[in-house]
C-alpha atoms as a PDB file:
ATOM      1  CA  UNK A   1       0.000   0.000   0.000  1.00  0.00           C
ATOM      2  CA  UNK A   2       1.382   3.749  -0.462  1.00  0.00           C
ATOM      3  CA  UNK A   3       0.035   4.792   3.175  1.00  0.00           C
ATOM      4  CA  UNK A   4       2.511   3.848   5.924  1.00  0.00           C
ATOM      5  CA  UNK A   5       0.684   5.805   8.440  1.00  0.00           C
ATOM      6  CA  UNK A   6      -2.682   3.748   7.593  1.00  0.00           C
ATOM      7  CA  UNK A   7      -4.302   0.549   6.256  1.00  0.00           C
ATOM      8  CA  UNK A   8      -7.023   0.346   3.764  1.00  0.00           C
ATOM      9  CA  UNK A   9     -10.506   0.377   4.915  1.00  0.00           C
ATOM     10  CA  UNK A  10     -13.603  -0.381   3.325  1.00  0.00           C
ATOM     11  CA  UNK A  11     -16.806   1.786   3.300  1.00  0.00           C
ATOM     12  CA  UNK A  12     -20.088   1.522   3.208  1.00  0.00           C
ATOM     13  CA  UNK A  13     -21.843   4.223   0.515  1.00  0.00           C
ATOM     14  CA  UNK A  14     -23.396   7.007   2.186  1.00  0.00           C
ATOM     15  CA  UNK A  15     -24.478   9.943   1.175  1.00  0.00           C
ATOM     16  CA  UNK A  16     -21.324  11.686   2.771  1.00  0.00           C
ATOM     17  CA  UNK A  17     -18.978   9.745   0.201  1.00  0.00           C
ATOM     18  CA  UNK A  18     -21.546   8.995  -2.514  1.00  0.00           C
ATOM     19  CA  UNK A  19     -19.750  11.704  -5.100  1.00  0.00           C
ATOM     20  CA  UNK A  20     -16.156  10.145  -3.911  1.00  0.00           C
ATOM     21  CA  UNK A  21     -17.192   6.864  -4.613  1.00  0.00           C
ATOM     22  CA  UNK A  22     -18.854   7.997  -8.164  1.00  0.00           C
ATOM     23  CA  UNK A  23     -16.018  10.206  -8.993  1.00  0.00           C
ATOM     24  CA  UNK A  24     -13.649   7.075  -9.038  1.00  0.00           C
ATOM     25  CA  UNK A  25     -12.541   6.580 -12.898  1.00  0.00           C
ATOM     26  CA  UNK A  26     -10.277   3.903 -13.949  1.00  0.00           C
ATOM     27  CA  UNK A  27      -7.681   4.131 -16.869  1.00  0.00           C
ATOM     28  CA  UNK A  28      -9.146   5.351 -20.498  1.00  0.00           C
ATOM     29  CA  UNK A  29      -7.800   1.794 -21.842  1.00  0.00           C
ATOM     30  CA  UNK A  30      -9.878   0.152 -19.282  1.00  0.00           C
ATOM     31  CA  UNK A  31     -12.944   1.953 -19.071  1.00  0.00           C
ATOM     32  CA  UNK A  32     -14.569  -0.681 -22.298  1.00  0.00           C
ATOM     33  CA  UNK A  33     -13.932  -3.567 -19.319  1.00  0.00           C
ATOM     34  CA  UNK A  34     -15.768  -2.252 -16.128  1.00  0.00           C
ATOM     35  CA  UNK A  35     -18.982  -0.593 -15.703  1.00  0.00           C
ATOM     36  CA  UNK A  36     -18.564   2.525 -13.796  1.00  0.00           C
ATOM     37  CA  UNK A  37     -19.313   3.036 -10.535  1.00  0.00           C
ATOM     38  CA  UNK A  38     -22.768   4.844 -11.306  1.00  0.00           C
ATOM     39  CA  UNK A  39     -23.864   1.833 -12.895  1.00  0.00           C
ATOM     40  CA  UNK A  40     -22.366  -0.304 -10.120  1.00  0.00           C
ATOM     41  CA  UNK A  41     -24.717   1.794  -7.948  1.00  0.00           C
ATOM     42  CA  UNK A  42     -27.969   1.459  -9.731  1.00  0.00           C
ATOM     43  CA  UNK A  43     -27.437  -2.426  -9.999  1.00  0.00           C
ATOM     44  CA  UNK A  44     -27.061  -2.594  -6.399  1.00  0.00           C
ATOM     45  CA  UNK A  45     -30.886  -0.598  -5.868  1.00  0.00           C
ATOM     46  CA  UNK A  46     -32.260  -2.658  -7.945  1.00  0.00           C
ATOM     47  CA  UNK A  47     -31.320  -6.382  -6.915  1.00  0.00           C
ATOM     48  CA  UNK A  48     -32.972  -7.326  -3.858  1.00  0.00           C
ATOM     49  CA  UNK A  49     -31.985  -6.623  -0.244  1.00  0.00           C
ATOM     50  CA  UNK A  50     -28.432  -7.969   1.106  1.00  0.00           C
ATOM     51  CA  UNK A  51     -27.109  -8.732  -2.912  1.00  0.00           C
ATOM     52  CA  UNK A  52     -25.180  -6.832  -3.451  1.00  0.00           C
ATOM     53  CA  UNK A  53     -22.453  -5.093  -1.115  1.00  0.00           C
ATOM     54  CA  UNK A  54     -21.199  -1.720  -2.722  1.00  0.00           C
ATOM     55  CA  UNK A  55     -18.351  -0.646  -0.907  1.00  0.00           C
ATOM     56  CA  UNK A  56     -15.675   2.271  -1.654  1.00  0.00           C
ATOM     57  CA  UNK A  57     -12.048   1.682  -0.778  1.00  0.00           C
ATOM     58  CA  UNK A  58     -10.084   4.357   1.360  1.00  0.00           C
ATOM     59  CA  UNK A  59      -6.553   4.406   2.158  1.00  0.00           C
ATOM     60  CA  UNK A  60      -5.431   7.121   4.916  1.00  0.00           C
ATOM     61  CA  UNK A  61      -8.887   9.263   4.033  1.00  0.00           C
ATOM     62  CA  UNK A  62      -8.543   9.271   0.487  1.00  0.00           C
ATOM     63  CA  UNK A  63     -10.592   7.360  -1.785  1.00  0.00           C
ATOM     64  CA  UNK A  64      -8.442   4.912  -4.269  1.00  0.00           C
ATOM     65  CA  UNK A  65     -11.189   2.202  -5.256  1.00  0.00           C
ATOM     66  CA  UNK A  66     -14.765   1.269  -5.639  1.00  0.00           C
ATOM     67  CA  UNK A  67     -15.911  -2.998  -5.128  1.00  0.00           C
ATOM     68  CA  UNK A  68     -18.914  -4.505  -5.429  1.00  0.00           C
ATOM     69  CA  UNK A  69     -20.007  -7.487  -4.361  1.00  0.00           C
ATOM     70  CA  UNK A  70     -22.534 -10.267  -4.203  1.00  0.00           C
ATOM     71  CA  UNK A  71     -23.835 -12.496  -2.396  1.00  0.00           C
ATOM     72  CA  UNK A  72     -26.021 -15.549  -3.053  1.00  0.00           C
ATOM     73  CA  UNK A  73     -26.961 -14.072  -6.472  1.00  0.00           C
ATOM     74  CA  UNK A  74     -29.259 -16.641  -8.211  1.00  0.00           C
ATOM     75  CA  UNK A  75     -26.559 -17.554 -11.142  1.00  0.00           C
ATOM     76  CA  UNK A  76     -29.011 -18.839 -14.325  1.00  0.00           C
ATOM     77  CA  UNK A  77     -31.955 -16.658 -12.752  1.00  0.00           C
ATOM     78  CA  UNK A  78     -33.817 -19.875 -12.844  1.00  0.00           C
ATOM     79  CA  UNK A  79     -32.825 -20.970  -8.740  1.00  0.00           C
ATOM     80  CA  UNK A  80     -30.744 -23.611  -9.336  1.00  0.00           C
ATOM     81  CA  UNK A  81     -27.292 -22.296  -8.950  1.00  0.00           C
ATOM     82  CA  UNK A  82     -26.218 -19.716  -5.972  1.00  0.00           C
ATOM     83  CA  UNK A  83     -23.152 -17.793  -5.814  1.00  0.00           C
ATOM     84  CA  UNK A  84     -21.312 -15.682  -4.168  1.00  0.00           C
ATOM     85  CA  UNK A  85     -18.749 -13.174  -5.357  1.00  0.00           C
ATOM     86  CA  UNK A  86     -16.340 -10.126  -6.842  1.00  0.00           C
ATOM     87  CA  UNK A  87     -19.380  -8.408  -9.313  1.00  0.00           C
ATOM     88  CA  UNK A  88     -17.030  -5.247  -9.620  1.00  0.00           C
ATOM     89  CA  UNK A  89     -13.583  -3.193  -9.019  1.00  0.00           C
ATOM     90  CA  UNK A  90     -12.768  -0.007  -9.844  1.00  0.00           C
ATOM     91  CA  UNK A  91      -9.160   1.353  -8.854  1.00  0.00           C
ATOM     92  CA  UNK A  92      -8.284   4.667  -9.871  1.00  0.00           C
ATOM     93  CA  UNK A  93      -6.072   5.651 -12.337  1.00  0.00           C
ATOM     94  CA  UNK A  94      -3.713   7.161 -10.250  1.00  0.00           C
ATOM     95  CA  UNK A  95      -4.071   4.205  -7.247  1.00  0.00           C
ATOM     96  CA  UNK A  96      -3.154   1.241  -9.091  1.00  0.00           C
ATOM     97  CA  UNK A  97      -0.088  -1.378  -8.680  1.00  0.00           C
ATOM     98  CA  UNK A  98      -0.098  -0.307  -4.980  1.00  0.00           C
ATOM     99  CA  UNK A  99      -2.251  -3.605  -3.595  1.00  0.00           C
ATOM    100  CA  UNK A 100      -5.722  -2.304  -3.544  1.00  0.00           C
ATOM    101  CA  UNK A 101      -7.306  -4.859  -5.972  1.00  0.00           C
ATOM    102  CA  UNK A 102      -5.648  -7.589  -3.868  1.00  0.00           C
ATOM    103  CA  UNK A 103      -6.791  -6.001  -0.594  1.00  0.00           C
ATOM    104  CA  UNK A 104     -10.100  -5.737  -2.507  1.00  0.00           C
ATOM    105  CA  UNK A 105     -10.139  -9.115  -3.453  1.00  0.00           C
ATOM    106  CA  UNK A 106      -8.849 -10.216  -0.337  1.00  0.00           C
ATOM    107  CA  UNK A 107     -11.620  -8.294   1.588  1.00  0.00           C
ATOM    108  CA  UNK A 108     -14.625  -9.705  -0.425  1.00  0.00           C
ATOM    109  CA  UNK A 109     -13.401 -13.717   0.186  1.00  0.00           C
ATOM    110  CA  UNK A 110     -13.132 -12.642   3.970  1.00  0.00           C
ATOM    111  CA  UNK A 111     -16.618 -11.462   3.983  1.00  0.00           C
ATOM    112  CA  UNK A 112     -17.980 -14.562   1.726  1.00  0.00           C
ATOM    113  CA  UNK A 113     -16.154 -17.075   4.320  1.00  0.00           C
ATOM    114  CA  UNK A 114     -17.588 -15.065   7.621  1.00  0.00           C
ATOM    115  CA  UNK A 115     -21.294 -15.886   5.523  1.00  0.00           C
ATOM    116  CA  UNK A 116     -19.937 -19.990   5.335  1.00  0.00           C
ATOM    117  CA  UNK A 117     -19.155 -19.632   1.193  1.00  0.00           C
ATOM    118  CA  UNK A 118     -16.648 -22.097   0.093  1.00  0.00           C
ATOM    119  CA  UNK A 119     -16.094 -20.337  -3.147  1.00  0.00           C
ATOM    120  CA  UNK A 120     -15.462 -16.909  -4.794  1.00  0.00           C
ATOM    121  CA  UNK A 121     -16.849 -16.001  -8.053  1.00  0.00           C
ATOM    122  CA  UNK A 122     -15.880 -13.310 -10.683  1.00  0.00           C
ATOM    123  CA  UNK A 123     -15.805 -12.508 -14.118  1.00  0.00           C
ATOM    124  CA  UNK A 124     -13.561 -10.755 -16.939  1.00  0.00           C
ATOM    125  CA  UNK A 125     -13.350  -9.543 -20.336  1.00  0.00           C
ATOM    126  CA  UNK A 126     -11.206 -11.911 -21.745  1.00  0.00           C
ATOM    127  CA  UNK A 127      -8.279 -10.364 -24.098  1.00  0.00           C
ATOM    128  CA  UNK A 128      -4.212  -8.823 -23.749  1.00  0.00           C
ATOM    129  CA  UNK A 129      -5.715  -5.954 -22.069  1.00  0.00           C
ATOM    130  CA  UNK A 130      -8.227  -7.729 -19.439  1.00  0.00           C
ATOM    131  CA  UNK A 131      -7.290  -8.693 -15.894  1.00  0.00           C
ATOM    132  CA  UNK A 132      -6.983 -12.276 -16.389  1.00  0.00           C
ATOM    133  CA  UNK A 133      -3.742 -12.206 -15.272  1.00  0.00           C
ATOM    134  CA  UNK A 134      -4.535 -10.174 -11.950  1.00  0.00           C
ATOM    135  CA  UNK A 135      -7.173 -12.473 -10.982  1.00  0.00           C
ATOM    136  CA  UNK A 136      -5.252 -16.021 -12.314  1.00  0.00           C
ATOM    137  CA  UNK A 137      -2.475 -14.298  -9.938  1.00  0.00           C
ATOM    138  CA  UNK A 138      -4.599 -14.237  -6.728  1.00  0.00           C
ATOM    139  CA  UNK A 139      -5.470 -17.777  -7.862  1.00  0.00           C
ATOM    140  CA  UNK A 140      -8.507 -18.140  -9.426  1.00  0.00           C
ATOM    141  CA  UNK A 141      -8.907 -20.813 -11.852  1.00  0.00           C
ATOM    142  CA  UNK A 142     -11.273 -21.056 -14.929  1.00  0.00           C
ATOM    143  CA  UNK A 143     -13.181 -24.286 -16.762  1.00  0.00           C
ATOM    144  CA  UNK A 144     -14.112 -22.828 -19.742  1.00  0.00           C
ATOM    145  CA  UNK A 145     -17.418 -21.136 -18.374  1.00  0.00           C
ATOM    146  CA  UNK A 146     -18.074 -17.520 -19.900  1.00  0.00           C
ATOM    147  CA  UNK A 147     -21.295 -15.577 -18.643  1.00  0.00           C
ATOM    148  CA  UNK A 148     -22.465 -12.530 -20.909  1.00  0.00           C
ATOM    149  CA  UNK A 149     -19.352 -13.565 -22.933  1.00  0.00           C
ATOM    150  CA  UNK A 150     -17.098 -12.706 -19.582  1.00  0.00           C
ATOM    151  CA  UNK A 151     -14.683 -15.517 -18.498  1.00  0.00           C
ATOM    152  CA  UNK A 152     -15.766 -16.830 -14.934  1.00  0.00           C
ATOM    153  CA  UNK A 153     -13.183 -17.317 -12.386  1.00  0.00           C
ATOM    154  CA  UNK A 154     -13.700 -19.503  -8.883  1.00  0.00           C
ATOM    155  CA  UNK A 155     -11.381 -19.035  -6.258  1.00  0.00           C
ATOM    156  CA  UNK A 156     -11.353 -22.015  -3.425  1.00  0.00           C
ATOM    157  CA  UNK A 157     -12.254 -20.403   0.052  1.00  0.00           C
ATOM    158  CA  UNK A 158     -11.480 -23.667   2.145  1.00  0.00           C
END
């Protein structure tokens, strides 16, 4: 982390930090691979109650990231599948390569294990300029399942 005087925290959105958390903007070259955080926010009203888990990411006061999660989304929309879940990060420009995805990452399989999931989901734009490699890194592994032609990614909680 940059901070040495502080450790990364997560928020909850509240109208105090609402225009910090929307003002987050990842790189220009990455902006066709995550929806921003507006859209993040209006997904979250609309999915029922304790889904998802919008959260901005602050490092000694400042806000460097925006995660959402979710929690036992119905998968095929048909109840047969449940899953749990990394639905979005957003670090900003100027924030990344200093550990905030991991810590993001890292923060979202902490709160699926204190529910009792087993398993972290999330998915990517495949391609060069895609985060496969960050999330292959923390150790997810794929099996050839895609899902609104994104790769999905499990990561083993156990």
């Amino acid at each position: 982390m940059t901070s040495t005087t502080s450790a990364p925290r997560l928020e909850k959105i509240t109208p105090g930090n609402f225009e910090a958390a929307t003002g987050i903007r990842v790189r220009p070259d990455q902006e066709h691979a995550v929806s921003p955080v507006m859209q993040s926010l209006a997904e979250a009203y609309v999915h029922p109650a304790g889904v998802a888990w919008p959260r901005l990411i602050v490092d000694d006061d400042r806000p460097v990231g925006f995660l959402m999660a979710f929690f036992d989304i119905d998968w095929h929309g048909d109840g047969t599948v449940f899953r749990s879940g990394l639905w979005r990060l957003n670090i900003a420009a100027g924030e990344q390569g200093h550990g905030y995805g991991r810590f993001a990452v890292e923060s979202v399989a902490a709160e699926i294990r204190r529910r009792g999931g087993k398993q972290m989901y999330v998915t990517w734009h495949p391609g060069p300029d895609g985060p496969e490699g960050f999330y292959l890194g923390l150790g997810f592994r794929t099996h050839g399942e895609t899902s609104g032609g994104q790769t999905v990614g499990v990561l083993e909680l156990g």
